[in-house]
C-alpha atoms as a PDB file:
ATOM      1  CA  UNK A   1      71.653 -66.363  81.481  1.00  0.00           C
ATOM      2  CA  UNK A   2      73.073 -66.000  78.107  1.00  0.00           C
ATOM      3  CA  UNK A   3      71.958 -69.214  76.988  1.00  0.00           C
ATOM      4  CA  UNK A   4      68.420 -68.517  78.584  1.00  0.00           C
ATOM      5  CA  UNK A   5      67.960 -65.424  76.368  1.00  0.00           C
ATOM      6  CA  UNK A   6      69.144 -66.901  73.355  1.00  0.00           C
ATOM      7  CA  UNK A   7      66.524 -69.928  73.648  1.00  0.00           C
ATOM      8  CA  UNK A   8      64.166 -67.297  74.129  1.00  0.00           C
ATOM      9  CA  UNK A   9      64.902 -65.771  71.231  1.00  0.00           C
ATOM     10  CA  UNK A  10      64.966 -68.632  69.152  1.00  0.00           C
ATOM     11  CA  UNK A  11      61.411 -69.935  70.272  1.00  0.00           C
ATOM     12  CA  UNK A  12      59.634 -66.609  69.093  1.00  0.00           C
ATOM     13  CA  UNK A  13      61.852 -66.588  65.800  1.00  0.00           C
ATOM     14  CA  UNK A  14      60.728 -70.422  65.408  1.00  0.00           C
ATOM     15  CA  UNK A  15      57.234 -69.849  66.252  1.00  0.00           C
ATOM     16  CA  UNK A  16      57.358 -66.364  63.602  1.00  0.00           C
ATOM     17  CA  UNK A  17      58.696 -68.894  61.320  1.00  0.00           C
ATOM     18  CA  UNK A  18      55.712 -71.346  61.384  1.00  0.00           C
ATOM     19  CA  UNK A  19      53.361 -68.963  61.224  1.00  0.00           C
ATOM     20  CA  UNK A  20      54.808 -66.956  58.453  1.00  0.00           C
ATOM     21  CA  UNK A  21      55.144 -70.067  56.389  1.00  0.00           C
ATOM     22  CA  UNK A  22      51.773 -70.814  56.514  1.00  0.00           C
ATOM     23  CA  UNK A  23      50.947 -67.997  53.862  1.00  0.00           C
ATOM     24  CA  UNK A  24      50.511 -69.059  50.305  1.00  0.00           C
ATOM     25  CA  UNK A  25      51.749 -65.786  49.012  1.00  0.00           C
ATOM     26  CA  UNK A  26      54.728 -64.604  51.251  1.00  0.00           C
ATOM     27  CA  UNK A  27      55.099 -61.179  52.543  1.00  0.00           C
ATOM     28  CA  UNK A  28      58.345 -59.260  52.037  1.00  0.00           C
ATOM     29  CA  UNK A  29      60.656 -59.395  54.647  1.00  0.00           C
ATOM     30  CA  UNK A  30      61.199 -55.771  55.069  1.00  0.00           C
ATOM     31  CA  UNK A  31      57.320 -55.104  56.326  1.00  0.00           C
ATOM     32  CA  UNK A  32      57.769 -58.192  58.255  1.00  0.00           C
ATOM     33  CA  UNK A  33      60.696 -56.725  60.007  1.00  0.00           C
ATOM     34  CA  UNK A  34      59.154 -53.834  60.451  1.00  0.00           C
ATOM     35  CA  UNK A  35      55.772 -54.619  61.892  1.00  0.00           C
ATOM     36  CA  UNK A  36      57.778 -57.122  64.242  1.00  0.00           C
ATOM     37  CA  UNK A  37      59.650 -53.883  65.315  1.00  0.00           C
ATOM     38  CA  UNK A  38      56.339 -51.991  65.728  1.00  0.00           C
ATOM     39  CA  UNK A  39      55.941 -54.977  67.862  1.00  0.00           C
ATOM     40  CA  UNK A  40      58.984 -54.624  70.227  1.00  0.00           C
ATOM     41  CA  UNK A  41      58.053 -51.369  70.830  1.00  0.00           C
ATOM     42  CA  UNK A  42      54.547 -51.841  71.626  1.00  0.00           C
ATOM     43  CA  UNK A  43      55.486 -54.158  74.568  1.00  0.00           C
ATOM     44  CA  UNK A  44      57.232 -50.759  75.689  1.00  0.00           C
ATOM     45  CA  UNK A  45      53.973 -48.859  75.078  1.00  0.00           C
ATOM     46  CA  UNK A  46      52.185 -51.861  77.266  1.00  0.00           C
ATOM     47  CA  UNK A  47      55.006 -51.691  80.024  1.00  0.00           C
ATOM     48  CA  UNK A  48      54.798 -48.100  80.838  1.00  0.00           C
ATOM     49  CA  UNK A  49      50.726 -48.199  81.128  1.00  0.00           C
ATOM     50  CA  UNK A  50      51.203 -51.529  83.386  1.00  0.00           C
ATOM     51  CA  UNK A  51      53.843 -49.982  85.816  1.00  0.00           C
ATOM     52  CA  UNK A  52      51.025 -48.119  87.457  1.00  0.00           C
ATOM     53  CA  UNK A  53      48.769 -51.693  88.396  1.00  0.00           C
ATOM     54  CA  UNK A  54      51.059 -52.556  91.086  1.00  0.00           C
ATOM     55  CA  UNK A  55      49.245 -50.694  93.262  1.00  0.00           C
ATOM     56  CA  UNK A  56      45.905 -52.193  92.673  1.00  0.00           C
ATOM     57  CA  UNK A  57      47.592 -55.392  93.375  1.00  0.00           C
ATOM     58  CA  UNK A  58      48.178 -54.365  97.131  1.00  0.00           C
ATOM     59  CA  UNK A  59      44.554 -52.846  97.224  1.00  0.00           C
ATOM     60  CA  UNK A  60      41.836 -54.651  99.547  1.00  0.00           C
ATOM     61  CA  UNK A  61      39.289 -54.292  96.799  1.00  0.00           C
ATOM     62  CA  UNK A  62      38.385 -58.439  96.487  1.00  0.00           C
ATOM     63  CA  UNK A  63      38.309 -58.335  92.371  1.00  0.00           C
ATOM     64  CA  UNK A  64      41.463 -56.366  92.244  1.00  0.00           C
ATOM     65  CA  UNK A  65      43.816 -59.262  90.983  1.00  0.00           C
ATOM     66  CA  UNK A  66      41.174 -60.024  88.063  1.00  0.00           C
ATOM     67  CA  UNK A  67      40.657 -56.195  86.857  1.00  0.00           C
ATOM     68  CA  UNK A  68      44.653 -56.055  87.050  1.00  0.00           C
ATOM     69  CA  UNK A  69      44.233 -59.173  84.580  1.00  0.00           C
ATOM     70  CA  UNK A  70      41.890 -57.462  82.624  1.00  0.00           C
ATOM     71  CA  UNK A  71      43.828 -54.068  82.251  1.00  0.00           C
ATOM     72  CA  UNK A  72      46.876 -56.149  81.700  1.00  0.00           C
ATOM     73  CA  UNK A  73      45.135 -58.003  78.749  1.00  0.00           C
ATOM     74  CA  UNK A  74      43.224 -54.337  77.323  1.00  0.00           C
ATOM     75  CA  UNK A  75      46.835 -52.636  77.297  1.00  0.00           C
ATOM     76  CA  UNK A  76      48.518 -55.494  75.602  1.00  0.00           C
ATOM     77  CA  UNK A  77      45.850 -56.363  73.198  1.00  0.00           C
ATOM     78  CA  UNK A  78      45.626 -52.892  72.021  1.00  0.00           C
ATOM     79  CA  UNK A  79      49.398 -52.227  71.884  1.00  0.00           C
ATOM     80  CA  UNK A  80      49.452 -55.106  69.721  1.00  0.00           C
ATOM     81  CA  UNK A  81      46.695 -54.041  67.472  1.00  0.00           C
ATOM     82  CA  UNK A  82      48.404 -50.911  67.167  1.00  0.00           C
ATOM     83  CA  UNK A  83      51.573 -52.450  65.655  1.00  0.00           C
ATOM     84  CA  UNK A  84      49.863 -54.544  63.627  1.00  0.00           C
ATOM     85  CA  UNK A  85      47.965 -52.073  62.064  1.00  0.00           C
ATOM     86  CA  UNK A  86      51.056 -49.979  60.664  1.00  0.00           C
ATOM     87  CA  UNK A  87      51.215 -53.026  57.821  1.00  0.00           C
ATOM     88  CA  UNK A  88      47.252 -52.160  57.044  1.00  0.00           C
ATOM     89  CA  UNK A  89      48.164 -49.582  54.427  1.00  0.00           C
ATOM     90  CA  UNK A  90      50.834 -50.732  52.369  1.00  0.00           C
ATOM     91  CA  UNK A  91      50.571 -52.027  49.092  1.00  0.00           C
ATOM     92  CA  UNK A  92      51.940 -55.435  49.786  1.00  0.00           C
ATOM     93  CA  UNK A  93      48.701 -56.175  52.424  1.00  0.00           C
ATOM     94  CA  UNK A  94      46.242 -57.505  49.076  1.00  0.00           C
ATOM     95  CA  UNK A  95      44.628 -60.388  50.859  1.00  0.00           C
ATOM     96  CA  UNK A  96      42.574 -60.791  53.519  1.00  0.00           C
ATOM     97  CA  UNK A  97      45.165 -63.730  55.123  1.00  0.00           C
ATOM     98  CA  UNK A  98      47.609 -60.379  55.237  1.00  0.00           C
ATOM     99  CA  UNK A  99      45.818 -59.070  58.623  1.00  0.00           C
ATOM    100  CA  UNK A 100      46.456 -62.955  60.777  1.00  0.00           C
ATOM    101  CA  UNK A 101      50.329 -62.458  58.968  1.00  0.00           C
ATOM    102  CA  UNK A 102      50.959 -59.238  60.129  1.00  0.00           C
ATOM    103  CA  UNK A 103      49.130 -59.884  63.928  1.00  0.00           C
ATOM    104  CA  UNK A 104      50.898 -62.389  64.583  1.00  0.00           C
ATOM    105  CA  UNK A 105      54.109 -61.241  63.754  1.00  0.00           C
ATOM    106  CA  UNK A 106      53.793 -57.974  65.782  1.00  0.00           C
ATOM    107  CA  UNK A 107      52.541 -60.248  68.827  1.00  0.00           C
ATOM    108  CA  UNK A 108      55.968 -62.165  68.451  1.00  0.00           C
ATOM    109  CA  UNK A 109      57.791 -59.068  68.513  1.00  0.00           C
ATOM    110  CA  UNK A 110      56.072 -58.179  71.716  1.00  0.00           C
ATOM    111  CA  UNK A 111      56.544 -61.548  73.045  1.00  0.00           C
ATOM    112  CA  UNK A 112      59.875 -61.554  72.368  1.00  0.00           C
ATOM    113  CA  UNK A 113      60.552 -58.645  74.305  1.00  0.00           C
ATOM    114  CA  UNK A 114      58.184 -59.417  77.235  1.00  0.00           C
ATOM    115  CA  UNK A 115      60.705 -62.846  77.233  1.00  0.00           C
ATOM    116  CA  UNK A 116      63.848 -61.113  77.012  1.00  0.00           C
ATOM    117  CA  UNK A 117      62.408 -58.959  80.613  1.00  0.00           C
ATOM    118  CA  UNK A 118      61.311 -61.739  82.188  1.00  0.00           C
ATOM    119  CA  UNK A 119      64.429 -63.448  81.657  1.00  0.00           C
ATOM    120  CA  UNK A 120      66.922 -60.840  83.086  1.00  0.00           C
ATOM    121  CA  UNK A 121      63.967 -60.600  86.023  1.00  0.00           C
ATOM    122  CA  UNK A 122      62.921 -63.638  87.039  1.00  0.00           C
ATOM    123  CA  UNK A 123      66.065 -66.204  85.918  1.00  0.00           C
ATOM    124  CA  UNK A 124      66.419 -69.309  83.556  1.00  0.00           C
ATOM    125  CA  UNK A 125      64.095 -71.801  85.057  1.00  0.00           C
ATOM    126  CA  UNK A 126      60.720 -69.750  85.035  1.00  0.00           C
ATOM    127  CA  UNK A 127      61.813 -67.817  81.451  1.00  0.00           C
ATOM    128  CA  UNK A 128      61.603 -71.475  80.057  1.00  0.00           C
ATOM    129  CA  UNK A 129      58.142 -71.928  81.216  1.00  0.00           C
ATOM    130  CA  UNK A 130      57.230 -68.412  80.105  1.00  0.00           C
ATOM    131  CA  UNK A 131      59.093 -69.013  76.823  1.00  0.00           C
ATOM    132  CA  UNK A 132      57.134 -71.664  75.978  1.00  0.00           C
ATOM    133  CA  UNK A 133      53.668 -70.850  77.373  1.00  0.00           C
ATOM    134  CA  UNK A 134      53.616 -66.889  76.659  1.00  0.00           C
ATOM    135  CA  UNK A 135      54.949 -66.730  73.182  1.00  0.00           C
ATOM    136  CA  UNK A 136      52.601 -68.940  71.866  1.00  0.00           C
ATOM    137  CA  UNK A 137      49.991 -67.855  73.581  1.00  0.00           C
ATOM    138  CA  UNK A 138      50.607 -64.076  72.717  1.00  0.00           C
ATOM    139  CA  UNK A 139      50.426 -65.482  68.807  1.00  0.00           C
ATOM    140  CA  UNK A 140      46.971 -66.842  69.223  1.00  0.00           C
ATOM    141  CA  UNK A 141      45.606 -63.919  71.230  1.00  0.00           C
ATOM    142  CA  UNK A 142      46.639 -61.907  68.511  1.00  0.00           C
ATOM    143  CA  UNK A 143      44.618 -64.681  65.821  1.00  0.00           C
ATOM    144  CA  UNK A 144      40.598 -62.658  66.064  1.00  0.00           C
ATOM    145  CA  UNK A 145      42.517 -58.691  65.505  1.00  0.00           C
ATOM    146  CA  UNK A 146      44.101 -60.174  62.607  1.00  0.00           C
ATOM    147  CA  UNK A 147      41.442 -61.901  60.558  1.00  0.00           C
ATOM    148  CA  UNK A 148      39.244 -58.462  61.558  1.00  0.00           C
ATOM    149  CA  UNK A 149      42.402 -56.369  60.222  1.00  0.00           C
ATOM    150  CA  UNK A 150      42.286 -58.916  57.353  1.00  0.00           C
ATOM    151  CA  UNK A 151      38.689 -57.380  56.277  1.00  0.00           C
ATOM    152  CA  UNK A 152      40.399 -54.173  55.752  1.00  0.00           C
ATOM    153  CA  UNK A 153      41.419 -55.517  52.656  1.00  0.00           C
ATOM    154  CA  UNK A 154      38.095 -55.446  51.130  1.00  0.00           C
ATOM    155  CA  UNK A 155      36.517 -52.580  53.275  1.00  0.00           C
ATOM    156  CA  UNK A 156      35.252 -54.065  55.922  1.00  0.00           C
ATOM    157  CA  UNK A 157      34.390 -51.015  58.444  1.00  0.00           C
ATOM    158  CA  UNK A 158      35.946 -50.339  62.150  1.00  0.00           C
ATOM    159  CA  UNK A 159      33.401 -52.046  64.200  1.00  0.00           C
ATOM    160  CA  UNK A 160      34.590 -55.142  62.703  1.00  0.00           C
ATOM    161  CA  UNK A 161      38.038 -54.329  63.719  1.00  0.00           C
ATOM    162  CA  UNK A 162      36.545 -53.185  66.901  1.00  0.00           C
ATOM    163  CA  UNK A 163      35.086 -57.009  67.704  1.00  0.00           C
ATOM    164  CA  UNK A 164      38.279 -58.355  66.371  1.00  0.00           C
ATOM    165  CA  UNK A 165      39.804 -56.627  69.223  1.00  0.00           C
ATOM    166  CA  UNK A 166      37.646 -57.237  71.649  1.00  0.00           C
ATOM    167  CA  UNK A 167      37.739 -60.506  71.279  1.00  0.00           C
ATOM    168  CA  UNK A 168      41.169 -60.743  71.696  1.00  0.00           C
ATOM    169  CA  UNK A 169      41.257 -59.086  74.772  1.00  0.00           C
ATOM    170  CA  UNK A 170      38.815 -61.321  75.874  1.00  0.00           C
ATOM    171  CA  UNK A 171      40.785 -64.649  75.697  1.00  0.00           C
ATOM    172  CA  UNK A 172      44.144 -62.586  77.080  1.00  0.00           C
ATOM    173  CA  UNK A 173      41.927 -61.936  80.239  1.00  0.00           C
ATOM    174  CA  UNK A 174      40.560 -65.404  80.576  1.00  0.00           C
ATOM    175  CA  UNK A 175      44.061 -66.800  80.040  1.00  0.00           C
ATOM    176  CA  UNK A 176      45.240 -64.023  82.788  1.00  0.00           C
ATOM    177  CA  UNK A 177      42.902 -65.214  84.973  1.00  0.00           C
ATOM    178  CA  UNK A 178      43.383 -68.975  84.761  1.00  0.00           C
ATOM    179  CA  UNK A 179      46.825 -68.073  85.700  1.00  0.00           C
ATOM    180  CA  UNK A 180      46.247 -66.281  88.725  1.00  0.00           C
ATOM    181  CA  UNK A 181      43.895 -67.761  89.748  1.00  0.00           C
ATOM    182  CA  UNK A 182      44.585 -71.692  89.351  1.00  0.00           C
ATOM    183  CA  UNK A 183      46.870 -74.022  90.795  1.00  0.00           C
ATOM    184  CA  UNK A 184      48.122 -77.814  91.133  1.00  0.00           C
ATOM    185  CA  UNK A 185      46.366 -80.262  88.402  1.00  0.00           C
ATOM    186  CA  UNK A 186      43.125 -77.409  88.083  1.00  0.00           C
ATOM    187  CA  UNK A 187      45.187 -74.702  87.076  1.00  0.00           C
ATOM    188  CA  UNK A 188      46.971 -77.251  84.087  1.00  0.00           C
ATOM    189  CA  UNK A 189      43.812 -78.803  83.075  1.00  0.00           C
ATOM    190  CA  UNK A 190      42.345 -75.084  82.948  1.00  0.00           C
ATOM    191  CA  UNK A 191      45.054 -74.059  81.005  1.00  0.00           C
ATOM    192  CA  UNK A 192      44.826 -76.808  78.580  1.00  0.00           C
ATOM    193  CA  UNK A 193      41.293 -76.052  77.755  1.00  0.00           C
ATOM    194  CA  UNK A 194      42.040 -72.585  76.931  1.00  0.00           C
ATOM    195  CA  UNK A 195      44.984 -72.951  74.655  1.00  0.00           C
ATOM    196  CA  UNK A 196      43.062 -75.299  72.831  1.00  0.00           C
ATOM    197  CA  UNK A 197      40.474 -73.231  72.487  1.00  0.00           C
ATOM    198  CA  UNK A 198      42.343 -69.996  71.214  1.00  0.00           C
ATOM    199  CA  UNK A 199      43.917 -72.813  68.959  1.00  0.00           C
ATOM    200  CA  UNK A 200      40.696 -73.856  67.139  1.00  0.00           C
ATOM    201  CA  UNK A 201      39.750 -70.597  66.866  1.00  0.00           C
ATOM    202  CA  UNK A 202      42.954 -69.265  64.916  1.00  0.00           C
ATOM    203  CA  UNK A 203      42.772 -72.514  63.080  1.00  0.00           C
ATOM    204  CA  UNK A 204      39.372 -72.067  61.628  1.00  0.00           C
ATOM    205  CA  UNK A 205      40.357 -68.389  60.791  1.00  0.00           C
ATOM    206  CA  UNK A 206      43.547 -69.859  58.897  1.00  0.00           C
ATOM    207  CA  UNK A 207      41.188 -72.228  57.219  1.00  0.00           C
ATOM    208  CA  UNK A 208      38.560 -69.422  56.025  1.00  0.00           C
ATOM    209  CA  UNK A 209      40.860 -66.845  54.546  1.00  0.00           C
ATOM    210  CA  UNK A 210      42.954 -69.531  52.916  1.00  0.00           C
ATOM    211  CA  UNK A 211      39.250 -70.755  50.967  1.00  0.00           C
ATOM    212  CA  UNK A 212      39.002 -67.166  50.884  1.00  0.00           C
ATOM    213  CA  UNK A 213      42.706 -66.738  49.054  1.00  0.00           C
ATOM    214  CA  UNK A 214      41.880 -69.854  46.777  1.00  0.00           C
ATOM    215  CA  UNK A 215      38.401 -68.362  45.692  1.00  0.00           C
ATOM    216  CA  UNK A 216      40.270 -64.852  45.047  1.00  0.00           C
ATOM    217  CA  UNK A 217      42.634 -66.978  42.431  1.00  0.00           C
ATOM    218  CA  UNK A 218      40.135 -68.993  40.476  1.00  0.00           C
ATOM    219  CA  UNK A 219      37.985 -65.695  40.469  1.00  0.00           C
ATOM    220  CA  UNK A 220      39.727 -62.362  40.721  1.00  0.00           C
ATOM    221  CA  UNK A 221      37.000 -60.932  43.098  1.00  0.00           C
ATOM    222  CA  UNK A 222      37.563 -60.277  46.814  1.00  0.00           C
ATOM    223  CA  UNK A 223      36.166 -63.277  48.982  1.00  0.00           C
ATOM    224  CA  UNK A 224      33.208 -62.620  50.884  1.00  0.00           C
ATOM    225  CA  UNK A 225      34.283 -61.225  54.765  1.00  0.00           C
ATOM    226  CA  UNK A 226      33.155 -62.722  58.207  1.00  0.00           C
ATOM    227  CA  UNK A 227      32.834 -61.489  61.625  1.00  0.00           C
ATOM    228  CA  UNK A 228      35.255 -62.417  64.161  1.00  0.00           C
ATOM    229  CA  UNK A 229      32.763 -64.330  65.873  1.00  0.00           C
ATOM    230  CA  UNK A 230      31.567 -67.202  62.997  1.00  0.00           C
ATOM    231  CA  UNK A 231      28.412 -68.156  65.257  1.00  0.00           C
ATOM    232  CA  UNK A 232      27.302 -64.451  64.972  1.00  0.00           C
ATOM    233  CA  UNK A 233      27.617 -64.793  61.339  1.00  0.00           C
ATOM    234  CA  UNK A 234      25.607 -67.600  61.712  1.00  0.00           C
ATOM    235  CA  UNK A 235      22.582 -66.097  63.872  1.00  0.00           C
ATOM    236  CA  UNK A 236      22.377 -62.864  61.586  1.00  0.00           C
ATOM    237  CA  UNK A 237      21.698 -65.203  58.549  1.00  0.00           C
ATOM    238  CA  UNK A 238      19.054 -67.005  60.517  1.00  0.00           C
ATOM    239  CA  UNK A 239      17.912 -63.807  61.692  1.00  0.00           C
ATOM    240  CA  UNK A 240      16.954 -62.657  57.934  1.00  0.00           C
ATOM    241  CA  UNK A 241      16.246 -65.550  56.362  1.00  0.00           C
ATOM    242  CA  UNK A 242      13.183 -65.769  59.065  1.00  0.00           C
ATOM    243  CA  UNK A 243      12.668 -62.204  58.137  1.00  0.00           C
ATOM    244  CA  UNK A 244      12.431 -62.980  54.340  1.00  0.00           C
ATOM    245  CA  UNK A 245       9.829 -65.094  55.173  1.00  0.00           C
ATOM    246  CA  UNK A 246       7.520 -63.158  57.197  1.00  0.00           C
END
């Protein structure tokens, strides 16, 4: 059991590791510590909403496993956001790749947490699985919050932050529900598809606010912000460039 914990624990520090390394301009390690704290205790703030779904789980209501899924993902999400948050104001948040940082590390301290329970409750074999599949997949929830926490940085309002979340939640609930709702090859394949699509889209946020931390160097002005959602981005500027021409 001992062993199982401490493998645990060393998947969500390596994964906090990879992450954190990714950033050009490192963080210090106190507000990293701390935010991965605010974290830890978020999963507790998460726990204490979820210990009331078990009865919906026993309810006859036909969509009661998916809205548990949902709730599940809504109180987690916004836990996480929560934590995340807390870094928003200090000094040492002064670029826009500071909100995925700081979202991802809180969603590692939640994960690790949420690993440490599942250990002591469910034994070594499954807390391997969930180890592997849940930490990650906790990071890259976390990935649309963070680059809309990131527009903080140059003012972007709370609706953003609002869509960041939302987002989030989004993918936690259609992860949630592949889950428990999937099985055999269907259930792998469906998972596959979804992990590789939260992984595109953190990877094409990485990619924009590190152009974004390049063009802040060469120019000294804060980098032009983007929704959460690039494609709305996208059908806005369509939206008044047709205008313009009318």
């Amino acid at each position: 059991m001992l062993l199982s914990l401490l493998i645990s624990a060393a998947i969500t520090l390596g994964w906090l590791w990879f992450f954190v390394r990714r950033d050009q301009h490192p963080e210090p390690f106190w507000l990293l510590a701390r935010t991965f704290a605010w974290g830890m205790f978020a999963w507790l703030v998460a726990a204490s909403f979820e210990a009331s779904l078990g009865r919906l789980l026993s309810s006859p209501l036909p969509l009661s496993v998916l809205l548990v899924a949902l709730l599940t993902a809504i109180f987690e999400e916004s836990s996480k956001f929560a934590a995340a948050h807390t870094a928003v104001t200090e000094s040492a948040f002064d670029e826009p790749m500071d909100g995925l940082v700081y979202a991802v590390t809180a969603a590692l301290g939640f994960a690790l947490v949420e690993n440490v329970t599942y250990t002591l409750g469910f034994g070594t074999q499954a807390a391997a699985w969930h180890a592997l599949l849940a930490t990650l997949g906790h990071a890259l929830f976390s990935a649309p919050q963070g680059y809309a926490l990131g527009g903080h940085w140059n003012g972007r309002g709370h609706r953003w932050r609002r869509r960041g979340l939302a987002l989030s939640i989004a993918l936690h609930f259609v992860f949630n529900g592949v889950l428990t709702s999937g099985e055999g090859w269907a259930l792998l394949l469906a998972l596959i598809g979804v992990v590789g699509l939260m992984t595109a889209l953190a990877w094409r946020y990485y990619l924009s606010y590190e152009a974004a931390a390049r063009d802040l160097v060469l120019t000294g002005r804060p980098p032009t912000s983007h929704s959460p959602l690039p494609s709305l981005d996208r059908w806005r500027a369509g939206r008044s460039e047709r205008g313009e021409q009318d």
